[in-house]
Protein backbone atom coordinates (compact mmCIF):
# COMPACT_ATOMS: atom_id res chain seq x y z
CA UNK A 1 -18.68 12.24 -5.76
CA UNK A 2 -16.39 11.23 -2.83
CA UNK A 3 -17.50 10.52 0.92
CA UNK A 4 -16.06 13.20 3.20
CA UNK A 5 -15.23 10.24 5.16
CA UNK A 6 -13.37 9.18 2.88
CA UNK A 7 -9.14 9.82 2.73
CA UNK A 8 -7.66 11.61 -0.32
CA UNK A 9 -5.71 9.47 -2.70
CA UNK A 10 -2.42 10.92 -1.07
CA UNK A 11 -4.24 9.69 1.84
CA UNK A 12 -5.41 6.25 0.47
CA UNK A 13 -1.76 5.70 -0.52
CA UNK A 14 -0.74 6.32 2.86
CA UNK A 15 -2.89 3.74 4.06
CA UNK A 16 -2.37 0.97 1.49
CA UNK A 17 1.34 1.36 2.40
CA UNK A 18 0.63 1.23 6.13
CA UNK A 19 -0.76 -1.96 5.86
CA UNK A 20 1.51 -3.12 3.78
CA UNK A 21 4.08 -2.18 6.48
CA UNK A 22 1.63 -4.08 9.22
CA UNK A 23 1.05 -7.24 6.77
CA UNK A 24 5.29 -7.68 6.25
CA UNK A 25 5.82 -7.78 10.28
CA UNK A 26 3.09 -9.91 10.58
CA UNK A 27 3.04 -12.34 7.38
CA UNK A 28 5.47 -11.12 5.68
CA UNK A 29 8.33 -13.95 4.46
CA UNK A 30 12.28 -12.60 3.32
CA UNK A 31 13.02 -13.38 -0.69
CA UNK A 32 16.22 -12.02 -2.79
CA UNK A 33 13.35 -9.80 -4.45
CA UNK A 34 11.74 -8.33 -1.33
CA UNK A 35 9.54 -9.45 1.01
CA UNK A 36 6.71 -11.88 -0.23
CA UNK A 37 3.20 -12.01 1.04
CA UNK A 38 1.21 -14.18 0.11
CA UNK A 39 -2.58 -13.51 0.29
CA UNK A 40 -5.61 -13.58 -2.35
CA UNK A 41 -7.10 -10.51 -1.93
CA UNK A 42 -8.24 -7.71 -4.75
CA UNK A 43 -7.89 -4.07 -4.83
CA UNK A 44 -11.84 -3.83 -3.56
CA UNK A 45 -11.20 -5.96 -0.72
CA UNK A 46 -8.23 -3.59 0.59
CA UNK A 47 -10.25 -0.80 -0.22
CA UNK A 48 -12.71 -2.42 1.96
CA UNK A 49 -10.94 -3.32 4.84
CA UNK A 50 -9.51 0.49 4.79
CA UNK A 51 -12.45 2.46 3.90
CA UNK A 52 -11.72 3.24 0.45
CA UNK A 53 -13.22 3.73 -2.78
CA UNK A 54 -11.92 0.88 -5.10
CA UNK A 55 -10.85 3.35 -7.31
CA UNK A 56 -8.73 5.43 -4.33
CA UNK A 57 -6.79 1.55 -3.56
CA UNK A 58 -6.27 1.21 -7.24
CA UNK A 59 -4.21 4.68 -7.72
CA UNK A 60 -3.13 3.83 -4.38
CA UNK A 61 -1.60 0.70 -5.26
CA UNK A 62 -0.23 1.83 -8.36
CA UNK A 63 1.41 4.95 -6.95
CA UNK A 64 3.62 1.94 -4.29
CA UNK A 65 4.13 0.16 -8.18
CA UNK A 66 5.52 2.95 -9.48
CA UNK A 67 7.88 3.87 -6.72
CA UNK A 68 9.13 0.61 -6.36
CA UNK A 69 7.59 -0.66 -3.39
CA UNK A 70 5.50 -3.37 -4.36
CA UNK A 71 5.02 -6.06 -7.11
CA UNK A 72 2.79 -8.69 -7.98
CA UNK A 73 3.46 -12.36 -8.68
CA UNK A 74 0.37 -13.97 -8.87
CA UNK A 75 -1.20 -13.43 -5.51
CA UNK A 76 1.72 -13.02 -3.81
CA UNK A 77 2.72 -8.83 -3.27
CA UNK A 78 6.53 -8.86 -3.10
CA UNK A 79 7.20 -5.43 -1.31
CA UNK A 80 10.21 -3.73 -0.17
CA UNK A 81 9.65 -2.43 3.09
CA UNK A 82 12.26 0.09 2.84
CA UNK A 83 11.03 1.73 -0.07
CA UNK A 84 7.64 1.92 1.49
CA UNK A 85 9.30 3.60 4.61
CA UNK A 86 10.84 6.47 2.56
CA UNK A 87 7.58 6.68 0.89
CA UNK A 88 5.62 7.05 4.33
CA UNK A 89 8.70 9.69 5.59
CA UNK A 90 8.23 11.62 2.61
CA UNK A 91 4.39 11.70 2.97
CA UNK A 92 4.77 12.77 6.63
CA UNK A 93 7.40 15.65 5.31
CA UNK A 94 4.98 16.45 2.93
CA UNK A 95 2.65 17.34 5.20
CA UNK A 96 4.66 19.32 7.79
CA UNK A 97 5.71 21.49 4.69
């Protein structure tokens, strides 16, 4: 049973791609595939650090896969930042709907 404290998947996703977003400006190093960042971290620890259910960052996660917003290589995400920004825009129109 989920937390009441705890975002909806649409939610989660929401998150994972805001820090995504946060992680490119910050870490984040230009490729011809995207934008690469390198960390070694697993889908509990970013449910973790955003106060998710490991199972909310998972769908989460996949949900940015599926759009096209972020890969893996290894332990390296490659993400494209503006695919991630439509995805947040569309989210936020989403919810004024």
């Amino acid at each position: 049973m989920r937390s009441h404290s705890q975002p909806k998947p649409s939610d989660a996703t929401r998150h994972v791609a805001a820090l995504l977003l946060k992680m490119v400006r910050e870490v984040g190093k230009p490729t011809a595939r995207g934008v690469a960042i390198q960390l070694d971290v697993t889908r509990q620890d970013v449910a973790t650090i955003l106060g998710l259910s490991r199972i909310d960052a998972t769908v989460a996660v996949n949900t940015l896969k599926q759009a096209g917003a972020l890969t893996f290589e290894g332990s390296t995400f490659l993400v494209d930042p503006e695919a991630l920004e439509r995805f947040l825009s569309e989210e936020e129109n989403s919810l004024d709907a």
